[in-house]
PDB file of N, CA and C in Angstrom:
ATOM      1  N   UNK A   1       1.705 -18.960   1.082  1.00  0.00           N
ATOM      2  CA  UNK A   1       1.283 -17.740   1.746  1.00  0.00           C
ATOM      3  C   UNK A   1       2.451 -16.752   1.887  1.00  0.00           C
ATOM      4  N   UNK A   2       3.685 -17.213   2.750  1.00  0.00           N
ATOM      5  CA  UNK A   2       4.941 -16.245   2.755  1.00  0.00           C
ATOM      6  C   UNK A   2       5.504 -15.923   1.270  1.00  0.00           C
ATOM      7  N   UNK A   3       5.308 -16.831   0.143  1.00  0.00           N
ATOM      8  CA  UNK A   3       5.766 -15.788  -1.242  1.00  0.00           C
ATOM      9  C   UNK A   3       4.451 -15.141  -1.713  1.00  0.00           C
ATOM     10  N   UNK A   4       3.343 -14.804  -1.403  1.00  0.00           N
ATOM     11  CA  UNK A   4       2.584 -13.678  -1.228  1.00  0.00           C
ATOM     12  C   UNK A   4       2.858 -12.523  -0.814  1.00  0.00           C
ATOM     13  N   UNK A   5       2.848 -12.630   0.245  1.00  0.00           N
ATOM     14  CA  UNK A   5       3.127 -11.520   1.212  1.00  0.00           C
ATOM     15  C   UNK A   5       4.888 -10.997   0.464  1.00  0.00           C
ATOM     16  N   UNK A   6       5.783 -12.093   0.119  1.00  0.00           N
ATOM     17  CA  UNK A   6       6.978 -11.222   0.082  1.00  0.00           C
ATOM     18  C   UNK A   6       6.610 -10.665  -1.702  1.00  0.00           C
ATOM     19  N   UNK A   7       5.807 -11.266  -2.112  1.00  0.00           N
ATOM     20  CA  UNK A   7       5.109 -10.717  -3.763  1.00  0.00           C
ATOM     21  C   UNK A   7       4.686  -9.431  -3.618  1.00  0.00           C
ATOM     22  N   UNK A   8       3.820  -9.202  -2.543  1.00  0.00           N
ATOM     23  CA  UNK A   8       2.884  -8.030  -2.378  1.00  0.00           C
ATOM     24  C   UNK A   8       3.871  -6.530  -1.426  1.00  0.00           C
ATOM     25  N   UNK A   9       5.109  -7.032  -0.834  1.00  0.00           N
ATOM     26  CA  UNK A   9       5.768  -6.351  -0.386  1.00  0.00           C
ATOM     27  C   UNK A   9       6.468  -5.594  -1.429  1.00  0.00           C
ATOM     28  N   UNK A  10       6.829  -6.426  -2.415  1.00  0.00           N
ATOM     29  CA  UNK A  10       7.636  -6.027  -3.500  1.00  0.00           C
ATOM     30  C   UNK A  10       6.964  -5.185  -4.629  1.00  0.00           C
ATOM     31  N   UNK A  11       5.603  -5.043  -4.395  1.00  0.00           N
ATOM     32  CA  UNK A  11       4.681  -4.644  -5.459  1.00  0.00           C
ATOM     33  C   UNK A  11       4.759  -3.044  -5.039  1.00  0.00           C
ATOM     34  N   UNK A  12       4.518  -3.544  -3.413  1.00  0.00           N
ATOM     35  CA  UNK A  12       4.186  -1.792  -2.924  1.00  0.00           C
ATOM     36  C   UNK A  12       5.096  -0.775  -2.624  1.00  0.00           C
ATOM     37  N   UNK A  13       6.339  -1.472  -2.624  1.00  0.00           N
ATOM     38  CA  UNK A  13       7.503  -0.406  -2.365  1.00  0.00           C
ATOM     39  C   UNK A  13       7.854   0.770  -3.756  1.00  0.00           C
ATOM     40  N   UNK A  14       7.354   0.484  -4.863  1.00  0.00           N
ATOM     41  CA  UNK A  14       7.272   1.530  -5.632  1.00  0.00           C
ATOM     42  C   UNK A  14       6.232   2.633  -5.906  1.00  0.00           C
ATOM     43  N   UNK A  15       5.173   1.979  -5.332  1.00  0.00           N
ATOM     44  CA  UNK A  15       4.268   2.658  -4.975  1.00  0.00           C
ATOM     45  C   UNK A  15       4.031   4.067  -3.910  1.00  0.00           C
ATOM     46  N   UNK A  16       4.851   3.152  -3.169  1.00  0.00           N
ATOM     47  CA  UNK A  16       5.159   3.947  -1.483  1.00  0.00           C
ATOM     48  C   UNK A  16       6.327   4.863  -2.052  1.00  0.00           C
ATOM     49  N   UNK A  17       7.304   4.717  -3.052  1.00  0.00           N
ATOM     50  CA  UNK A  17       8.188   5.903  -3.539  1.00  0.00           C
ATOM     51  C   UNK A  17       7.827   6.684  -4.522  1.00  0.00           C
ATOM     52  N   UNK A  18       6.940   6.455  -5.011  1.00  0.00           N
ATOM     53  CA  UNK A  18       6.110   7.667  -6.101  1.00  0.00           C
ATOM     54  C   UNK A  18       5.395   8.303  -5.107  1.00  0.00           C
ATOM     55  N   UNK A  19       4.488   7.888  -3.874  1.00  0.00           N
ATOM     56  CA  UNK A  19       3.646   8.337  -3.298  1.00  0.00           C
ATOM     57  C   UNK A  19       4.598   9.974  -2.404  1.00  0.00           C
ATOM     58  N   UNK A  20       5.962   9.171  -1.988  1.00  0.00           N
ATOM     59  CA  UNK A  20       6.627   9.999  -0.957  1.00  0.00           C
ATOM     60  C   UNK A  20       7.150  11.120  -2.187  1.00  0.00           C
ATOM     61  N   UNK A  21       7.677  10.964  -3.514  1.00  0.00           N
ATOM     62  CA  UNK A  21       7.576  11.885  -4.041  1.00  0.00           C
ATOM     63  C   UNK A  21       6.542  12.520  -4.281  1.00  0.00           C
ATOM     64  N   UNK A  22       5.524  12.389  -4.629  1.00  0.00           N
ATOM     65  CA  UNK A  22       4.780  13.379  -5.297  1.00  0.00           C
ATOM     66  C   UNK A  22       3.958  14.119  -3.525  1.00  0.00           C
ATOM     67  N   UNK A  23       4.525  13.810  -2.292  1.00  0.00           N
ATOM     68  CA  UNK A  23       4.346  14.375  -1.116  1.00  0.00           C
ATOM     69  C   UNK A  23       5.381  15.493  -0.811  1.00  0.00           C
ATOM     70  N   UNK A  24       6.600  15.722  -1.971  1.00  0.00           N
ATOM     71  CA  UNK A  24       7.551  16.336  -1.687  1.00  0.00           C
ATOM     72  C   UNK A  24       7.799  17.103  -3.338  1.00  0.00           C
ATOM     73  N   UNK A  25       6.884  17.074  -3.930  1.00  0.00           N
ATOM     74  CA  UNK A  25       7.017  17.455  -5.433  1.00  0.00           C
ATOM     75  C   UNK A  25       7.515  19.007  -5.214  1.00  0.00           C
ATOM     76  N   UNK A  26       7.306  19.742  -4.105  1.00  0.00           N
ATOM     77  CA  UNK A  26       7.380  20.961  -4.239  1.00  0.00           C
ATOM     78  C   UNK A  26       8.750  21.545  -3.677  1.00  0.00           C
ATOM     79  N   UNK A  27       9.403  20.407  -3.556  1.00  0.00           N
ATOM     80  CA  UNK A  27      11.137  20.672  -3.326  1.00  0.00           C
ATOM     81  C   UNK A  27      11.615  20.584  -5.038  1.00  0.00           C
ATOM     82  N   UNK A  28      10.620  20.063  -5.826  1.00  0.00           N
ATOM     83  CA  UNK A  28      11.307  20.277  -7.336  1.00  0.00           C
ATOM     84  C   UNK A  28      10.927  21.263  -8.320  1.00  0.00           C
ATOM     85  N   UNK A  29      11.429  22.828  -7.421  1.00  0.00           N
ATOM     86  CA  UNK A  29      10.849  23.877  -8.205  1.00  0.00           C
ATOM     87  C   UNK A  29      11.885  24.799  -8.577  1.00  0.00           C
ATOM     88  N   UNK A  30      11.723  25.786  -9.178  1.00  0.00           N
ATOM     89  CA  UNK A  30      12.953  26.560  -9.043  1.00  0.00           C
ATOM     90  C   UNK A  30      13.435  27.950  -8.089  1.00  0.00           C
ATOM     91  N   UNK A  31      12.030  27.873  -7.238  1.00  0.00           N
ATOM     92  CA  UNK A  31      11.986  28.589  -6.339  1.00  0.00           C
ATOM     93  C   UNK A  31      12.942  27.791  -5.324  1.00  0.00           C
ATOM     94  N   UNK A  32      12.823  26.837  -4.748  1.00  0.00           N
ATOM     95  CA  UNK A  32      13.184  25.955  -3.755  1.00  0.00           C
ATOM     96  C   UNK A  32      14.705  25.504  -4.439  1.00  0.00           C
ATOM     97  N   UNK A  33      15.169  25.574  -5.777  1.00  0.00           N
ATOM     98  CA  UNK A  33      16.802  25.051  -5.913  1.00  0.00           C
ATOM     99  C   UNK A  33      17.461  26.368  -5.447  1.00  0.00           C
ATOM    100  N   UNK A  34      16.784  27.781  -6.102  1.00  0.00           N
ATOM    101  CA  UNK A  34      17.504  29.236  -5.460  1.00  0.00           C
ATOM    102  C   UNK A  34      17.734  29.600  -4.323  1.00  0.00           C
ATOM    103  N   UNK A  35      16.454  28.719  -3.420  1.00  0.00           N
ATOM    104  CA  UNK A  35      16.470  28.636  -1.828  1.00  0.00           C
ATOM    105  C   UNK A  35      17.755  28.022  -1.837  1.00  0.00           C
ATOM    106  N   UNK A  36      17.802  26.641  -2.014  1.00  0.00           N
ATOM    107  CA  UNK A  36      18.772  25.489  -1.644  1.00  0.00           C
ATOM    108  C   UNK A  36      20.351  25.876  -1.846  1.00  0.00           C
ATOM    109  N   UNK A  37      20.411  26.875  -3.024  1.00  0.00           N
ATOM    110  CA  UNK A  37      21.739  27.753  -3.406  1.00  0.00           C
ATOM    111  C   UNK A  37      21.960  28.546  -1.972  1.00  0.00           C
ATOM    112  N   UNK A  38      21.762  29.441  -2.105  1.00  0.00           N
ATOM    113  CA  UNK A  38      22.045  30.303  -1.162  1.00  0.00           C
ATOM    114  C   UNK A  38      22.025  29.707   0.374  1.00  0.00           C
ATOM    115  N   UNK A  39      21.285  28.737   0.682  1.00  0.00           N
ATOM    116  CA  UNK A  39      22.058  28.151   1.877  1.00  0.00           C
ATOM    117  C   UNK A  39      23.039  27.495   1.737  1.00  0.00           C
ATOM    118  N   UNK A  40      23.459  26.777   0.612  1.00  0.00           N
ATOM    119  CA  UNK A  40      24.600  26.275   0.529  1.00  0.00           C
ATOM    120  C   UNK A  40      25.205  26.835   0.412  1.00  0.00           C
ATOM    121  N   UNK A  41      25.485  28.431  -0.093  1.00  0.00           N
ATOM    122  CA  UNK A  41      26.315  29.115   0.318  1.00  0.00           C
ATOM    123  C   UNK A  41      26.698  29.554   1.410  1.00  0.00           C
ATOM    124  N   UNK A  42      25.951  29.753   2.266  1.00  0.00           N
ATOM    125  CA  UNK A  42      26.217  29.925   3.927  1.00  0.00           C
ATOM    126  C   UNK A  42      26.965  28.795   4.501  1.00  0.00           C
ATOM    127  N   UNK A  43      27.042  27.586   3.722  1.00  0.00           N
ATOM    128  CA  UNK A  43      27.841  26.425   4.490  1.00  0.00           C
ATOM    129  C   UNK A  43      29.352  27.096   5.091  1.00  0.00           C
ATOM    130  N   UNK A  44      29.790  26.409   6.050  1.00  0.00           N
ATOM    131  CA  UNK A  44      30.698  26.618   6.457  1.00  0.00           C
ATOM    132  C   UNK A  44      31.693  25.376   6.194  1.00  0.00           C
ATOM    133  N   UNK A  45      31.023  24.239   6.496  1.00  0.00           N
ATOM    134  CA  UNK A  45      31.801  23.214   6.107  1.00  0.00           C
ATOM    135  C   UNK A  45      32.181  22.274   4.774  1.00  0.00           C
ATOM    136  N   UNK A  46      32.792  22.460   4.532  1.00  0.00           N
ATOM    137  CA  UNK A  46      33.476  22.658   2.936  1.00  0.00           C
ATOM    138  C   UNK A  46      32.967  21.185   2.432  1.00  0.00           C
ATOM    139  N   UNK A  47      33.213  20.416   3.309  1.00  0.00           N
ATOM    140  CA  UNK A  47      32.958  18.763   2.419  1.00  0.00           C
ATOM    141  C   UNK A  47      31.727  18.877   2.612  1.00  0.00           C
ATOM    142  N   UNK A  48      30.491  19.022   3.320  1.00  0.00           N
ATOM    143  CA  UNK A  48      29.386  18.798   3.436  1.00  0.00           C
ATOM    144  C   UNK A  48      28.914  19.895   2.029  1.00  0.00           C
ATOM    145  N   UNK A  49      29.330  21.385   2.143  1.00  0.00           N
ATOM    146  CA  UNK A  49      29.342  22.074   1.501  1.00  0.00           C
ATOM    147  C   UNK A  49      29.368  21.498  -0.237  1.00  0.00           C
ATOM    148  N   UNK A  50      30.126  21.074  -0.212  1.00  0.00           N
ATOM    149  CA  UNK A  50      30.135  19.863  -1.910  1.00  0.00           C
ATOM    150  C   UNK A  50      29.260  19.039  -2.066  1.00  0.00           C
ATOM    151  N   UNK A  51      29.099  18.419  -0.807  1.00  0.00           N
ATOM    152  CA  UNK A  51      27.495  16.975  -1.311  1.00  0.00           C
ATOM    153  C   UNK A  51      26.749  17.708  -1.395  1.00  0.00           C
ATOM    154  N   UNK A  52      26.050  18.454  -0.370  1.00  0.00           N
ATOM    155  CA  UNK A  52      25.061  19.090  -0.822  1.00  0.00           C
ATOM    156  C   UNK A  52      25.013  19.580  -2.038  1.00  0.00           C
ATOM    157  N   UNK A  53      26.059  20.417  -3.045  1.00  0.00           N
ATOM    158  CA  UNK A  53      26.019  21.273  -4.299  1.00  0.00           C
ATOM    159  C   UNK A  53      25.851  20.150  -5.270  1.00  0.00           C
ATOM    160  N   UNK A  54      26.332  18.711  -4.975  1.00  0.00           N
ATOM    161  CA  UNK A  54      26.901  17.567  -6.005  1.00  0.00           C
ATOM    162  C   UNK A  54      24.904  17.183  -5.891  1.00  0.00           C
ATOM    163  N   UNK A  55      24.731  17.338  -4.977  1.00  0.00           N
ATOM    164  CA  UNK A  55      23.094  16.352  -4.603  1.00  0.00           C
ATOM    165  C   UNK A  55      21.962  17.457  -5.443  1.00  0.00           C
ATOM    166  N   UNK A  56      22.570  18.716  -5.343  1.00  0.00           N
ATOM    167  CA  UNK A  56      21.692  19.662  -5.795  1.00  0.00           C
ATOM    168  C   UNK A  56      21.557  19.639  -6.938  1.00  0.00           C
ATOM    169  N   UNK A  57      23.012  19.159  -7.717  1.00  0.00           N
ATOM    170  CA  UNK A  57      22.877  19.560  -9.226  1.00  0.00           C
ATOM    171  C   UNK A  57      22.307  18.636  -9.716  1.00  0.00           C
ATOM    172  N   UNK A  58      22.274  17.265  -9.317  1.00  0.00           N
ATOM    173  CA  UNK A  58      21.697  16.001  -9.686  1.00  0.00           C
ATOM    174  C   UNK A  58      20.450  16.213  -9.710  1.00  0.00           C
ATOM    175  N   UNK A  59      19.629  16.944  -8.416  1.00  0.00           N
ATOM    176  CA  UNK A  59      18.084  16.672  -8.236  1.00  0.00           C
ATOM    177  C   UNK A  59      18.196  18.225  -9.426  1.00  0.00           C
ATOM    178  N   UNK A  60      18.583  18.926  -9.817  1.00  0.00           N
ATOM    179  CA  UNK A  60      18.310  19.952 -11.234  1.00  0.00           C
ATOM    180  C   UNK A  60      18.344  19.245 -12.476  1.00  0.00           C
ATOM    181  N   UNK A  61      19.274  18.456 -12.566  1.00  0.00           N
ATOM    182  CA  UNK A  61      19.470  17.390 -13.850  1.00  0.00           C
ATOM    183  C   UNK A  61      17.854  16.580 -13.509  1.00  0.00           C
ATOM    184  N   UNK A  62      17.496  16.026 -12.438  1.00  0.00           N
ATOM    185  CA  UNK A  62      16.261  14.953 -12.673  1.00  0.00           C
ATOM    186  C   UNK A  62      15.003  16.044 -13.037  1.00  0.00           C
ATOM    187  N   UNK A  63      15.520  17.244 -12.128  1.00  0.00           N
ATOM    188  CA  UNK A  63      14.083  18.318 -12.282  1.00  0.00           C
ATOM    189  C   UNK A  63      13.769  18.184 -14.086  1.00  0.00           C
ATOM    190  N   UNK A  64      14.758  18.586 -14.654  1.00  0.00           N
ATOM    191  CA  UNK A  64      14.742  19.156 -16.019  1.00  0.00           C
ATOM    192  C   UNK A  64      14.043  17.828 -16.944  1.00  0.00           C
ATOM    193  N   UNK A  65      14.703  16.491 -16.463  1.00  0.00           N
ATOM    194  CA  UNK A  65      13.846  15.935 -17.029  1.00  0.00           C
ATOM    195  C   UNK A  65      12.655  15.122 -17.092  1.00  0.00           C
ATOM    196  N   UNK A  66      12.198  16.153 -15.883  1.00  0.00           N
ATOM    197  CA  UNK A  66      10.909  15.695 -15.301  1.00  0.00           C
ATOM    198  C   UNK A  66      10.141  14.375 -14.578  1.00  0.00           C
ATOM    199  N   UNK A  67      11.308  13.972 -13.905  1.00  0.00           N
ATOM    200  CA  UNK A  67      11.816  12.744 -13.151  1.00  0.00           C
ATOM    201  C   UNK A  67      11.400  13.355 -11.369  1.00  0.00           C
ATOM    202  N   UNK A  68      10.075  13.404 -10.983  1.00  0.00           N
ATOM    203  CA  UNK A  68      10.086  14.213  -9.797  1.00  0.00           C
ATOM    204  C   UNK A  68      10.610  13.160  -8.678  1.00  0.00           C
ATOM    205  N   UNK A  69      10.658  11.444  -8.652  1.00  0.00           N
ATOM    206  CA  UNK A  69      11.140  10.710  -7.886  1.00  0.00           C
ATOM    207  C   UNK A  69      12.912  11.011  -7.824  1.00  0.00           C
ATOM    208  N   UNK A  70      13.410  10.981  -8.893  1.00  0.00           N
ATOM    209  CA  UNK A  70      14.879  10.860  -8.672  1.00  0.00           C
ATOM    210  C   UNK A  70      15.218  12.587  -8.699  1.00  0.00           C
ATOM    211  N   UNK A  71      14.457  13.649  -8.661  1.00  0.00           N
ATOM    212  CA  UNK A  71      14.575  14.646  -7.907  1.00  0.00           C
ATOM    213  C   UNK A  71      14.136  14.693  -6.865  1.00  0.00           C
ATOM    214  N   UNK A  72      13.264  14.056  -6.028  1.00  0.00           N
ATOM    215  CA  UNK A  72      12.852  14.059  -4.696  1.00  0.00           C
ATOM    216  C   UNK A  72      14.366  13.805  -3.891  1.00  0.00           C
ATOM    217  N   UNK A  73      15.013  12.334  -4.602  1.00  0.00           N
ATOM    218  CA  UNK A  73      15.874  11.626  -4.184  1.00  0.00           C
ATOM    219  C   UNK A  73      17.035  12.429  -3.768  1.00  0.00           C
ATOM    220  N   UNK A  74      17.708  12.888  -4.792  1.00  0.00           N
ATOM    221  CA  UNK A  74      18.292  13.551  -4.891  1.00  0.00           C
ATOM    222  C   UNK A  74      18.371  15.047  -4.148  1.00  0.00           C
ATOM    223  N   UNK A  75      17.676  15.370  -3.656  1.00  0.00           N
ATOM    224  CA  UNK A  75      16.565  16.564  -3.210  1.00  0.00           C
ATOM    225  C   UNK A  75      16.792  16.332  -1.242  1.00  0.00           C
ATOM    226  N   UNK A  76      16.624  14.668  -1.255  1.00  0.00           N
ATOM    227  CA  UNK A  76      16.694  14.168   0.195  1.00  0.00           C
ATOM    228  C   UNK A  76      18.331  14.649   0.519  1.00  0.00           C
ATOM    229  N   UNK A  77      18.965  13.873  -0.500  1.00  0.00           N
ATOM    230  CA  UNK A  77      20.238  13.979  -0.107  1.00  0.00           C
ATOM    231  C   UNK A  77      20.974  14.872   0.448  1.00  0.00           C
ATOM    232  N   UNK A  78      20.530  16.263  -0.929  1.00  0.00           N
ATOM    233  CA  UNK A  78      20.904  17.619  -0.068  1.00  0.00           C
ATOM    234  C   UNK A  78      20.869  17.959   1.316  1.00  0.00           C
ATOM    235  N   UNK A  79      19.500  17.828   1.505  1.00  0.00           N
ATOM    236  CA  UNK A  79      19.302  18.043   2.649  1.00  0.00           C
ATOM    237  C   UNK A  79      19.421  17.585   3.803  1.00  0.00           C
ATOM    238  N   UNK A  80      20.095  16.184   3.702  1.00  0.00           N
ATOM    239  CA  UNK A  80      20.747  15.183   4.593  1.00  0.00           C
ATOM    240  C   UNK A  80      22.362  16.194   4.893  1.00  0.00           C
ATOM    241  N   UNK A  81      23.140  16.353   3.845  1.00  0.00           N
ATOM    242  CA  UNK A  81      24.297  16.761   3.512  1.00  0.00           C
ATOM    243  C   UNK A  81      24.323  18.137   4.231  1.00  0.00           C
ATOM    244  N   UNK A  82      23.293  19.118   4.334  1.00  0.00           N
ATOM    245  CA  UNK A  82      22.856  19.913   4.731  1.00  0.00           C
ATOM    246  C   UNK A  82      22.633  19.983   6.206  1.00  0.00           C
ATOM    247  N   UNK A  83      22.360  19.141   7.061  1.00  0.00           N
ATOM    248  CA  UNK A  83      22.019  18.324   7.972  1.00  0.00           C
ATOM    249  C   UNK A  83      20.533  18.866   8.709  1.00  0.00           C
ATOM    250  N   UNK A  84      19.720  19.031   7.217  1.00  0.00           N
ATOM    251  CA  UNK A  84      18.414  19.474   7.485  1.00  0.00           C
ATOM    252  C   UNK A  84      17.251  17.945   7.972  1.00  0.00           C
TER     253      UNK A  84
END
């Protein structure tokens, strides 16, 4: 019964991360990276100021190749870095 349940745990966690992307697909646009620019330009704080730009360019690299999970991901980060 418990390697069930840890079978069926393992089944759904990719599920549950396609799901949370495609709930956030609309942070992978190019409206929303021009947004994401220009506040990062307003940063003030220089190291945060870099993850965020480093997280941004990554979730543009996944945008392009049409990877909307590892642009979501990537996408989070910013905005962690951001301290959105």
């Amino acid at each position: 019964m418990f390697k069930i349940l840890i079978t069926l745990a393992f089944l759904a966690l990719p599920a549950a991360g396609t799901a949370y992307a495609q709930s956030h697909k609309d942070w992978c646009t190019d409206a929303h990276m021009e947004k994401m620019e220009a506040m990062i330009a307003k940063m003030t704080n220089s190291e945060k100021q870099k993850a965020a730009r480093a997280h941004l360019h990554l979730s543009k690299a996944e945008m392009k190749k049409n990877n909307t999970p590892g642009c979501v991901k990537q996408m989070q980060e910013a905005h962690k870095a951001m301290g959105l």
